[in-house]
N, C-alpha and C. Protein backbone atom coordinates (compact mmCIF):
# COMPACT_ATOMS: atom_id res chain seq x y z
N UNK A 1 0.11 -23.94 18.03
CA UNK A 1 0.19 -22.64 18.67
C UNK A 1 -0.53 -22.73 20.03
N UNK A 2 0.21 -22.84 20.80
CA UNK A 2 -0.86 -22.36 22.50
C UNK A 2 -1.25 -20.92 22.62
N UNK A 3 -2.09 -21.17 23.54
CA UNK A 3 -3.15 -20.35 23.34
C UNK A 3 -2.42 -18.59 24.04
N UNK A 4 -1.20 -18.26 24.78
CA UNK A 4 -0.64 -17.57 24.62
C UNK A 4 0.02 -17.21 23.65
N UNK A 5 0.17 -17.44 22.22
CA UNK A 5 0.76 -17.07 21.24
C UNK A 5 -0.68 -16.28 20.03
N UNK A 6 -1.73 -17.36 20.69
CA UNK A 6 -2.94 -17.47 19.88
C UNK A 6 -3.68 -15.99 20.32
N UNK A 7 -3.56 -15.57 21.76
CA UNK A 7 -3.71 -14.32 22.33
C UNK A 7 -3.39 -12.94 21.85
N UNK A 8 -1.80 -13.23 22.07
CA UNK A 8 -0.83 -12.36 21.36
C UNK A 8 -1.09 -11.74 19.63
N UNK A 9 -1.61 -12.75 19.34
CA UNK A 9 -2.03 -12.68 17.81
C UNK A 9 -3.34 -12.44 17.67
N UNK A 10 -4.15 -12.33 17.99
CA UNK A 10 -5.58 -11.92 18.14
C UNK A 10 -5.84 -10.25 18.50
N UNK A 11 -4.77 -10.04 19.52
CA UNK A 11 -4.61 -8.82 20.23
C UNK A 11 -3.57 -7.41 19.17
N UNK A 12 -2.68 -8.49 18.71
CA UNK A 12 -1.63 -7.60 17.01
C UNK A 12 -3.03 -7.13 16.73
N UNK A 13 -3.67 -8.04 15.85
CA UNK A 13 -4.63 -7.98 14.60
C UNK A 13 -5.86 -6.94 15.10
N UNK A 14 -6.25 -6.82 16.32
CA UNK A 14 -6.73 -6.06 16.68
C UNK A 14 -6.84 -4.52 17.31
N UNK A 15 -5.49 -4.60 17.36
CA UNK A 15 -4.39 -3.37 17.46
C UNK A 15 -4.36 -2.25 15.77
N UNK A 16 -4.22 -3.52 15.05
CA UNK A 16 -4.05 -3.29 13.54
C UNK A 16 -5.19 -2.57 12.85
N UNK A 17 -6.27 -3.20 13.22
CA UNK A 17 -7.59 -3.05 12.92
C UNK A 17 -8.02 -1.74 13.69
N UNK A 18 -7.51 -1.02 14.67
CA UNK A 18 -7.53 0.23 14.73
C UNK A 18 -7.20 1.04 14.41
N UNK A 19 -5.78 0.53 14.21
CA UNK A 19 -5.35 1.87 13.52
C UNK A 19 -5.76 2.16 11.95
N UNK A 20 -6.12 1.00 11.56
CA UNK A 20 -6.72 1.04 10.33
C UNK A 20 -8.16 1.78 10.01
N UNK A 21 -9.02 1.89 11.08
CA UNK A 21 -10.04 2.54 11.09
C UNK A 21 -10.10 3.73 11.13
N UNK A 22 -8.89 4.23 12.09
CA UNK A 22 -9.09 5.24 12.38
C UNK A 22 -8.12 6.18 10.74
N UNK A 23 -6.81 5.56 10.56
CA UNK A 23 -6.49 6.14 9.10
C UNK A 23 -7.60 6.07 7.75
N UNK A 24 -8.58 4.85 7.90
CA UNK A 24 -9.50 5.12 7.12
C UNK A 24 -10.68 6.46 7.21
N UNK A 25 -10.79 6.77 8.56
CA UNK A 25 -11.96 7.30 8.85
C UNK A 25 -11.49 9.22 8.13
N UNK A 26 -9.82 9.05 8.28
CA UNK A 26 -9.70 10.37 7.93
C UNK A 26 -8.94 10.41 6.74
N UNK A 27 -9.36 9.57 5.22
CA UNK A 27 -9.37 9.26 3.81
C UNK A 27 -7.94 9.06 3.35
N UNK A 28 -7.57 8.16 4.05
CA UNK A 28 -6.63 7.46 3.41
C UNK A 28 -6.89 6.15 3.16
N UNK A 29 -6.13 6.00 1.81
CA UNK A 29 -6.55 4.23 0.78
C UNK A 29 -5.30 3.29 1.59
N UNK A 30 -5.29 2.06 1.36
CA UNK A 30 -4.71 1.08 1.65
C UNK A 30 -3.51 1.40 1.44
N UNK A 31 -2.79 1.56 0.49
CA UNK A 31 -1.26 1.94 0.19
C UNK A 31 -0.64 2.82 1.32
N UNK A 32 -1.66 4.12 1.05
CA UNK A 32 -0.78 4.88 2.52
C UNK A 32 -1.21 4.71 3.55
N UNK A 33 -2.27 3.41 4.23
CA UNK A 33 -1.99 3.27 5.26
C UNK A 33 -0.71 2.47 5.29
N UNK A 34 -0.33 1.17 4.50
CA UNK A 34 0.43 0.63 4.68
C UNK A 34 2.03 1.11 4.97
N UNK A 35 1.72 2.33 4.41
CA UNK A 35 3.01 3.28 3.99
C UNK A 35 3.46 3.63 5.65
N UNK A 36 2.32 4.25 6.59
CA UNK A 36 2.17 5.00 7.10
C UNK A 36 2.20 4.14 8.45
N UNK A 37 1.84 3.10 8.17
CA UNK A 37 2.17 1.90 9.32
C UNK A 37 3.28 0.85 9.95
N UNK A 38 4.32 1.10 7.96
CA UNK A 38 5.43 0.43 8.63
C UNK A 38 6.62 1.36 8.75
N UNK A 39 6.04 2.66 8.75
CA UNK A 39 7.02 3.51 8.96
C UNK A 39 6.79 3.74 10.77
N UNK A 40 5.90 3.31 11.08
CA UNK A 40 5.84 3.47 12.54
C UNK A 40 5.48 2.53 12.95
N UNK A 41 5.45 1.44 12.98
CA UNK A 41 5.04 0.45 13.77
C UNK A 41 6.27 -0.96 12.96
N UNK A 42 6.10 -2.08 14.12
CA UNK A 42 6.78 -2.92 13.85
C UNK A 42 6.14 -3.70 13.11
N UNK A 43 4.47 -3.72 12.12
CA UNK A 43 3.88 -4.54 12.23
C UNK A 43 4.11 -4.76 10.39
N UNK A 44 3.95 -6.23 10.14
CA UNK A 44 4.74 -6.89 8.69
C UNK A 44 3.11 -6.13 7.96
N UNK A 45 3.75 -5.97 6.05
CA UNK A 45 3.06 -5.79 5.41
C UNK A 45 1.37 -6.59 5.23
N UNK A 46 1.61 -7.73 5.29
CA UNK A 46 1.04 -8.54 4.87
C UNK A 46 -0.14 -8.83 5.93
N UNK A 47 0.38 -8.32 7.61
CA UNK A 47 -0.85 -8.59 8.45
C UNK A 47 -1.53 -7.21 8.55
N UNK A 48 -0.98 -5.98 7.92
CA UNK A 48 -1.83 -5.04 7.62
C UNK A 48 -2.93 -5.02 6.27
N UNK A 49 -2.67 -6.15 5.47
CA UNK A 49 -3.78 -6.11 4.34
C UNK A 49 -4.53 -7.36 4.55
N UNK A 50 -4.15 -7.91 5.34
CA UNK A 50 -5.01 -9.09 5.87
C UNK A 50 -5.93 -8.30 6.71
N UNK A 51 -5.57 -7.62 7.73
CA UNK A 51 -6.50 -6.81 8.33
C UNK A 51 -7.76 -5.92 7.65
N UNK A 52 -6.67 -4.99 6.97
CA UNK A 52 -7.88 -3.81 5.91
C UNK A 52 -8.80 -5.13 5.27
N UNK A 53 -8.43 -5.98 4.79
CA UNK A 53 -9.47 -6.73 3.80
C UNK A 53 -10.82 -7.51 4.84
N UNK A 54 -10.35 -7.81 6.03
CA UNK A 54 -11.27 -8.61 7.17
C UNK A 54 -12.25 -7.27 7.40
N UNK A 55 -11.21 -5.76 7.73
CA UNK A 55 -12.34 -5.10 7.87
C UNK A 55 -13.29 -4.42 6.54
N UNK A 56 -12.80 -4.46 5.67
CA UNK A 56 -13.87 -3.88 4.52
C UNK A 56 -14.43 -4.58 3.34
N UNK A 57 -13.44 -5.95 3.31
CA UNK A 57 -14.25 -6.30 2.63
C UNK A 57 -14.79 -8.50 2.41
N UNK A 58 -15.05 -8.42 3.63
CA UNK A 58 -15.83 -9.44 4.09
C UNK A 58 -16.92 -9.58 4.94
């Protein structure tokens, strides 16, 4: 991966990780964020629970 792809992907995940905070901050669980994220966003299941788990529970 060069480091423009490596960017790009650093910058998703951190994109992700906001919106995740901020659906957490106003009590929603993992499911409906996920629900609630690929109904609006382009972003795959799997890098939204990779995310929630980096932010809560590591």
């Amino acid at each position: 991966m060069d480091k423009i792809q490596e960017a790009r992907k650093l910058e998703r995940e951190q994109i992700i990780k906001e919106i995740i905070q901020k659906l957490s901050h106003k009590g929603y669980h993992l499911n409906r964020i996920i629900t609630i994220m690929l109904d609006l966003t382009e972003f795959k299941t799997y890098e939204i629970t990779k995310c929630y788990h980096e932010l809560y529970f590591k």
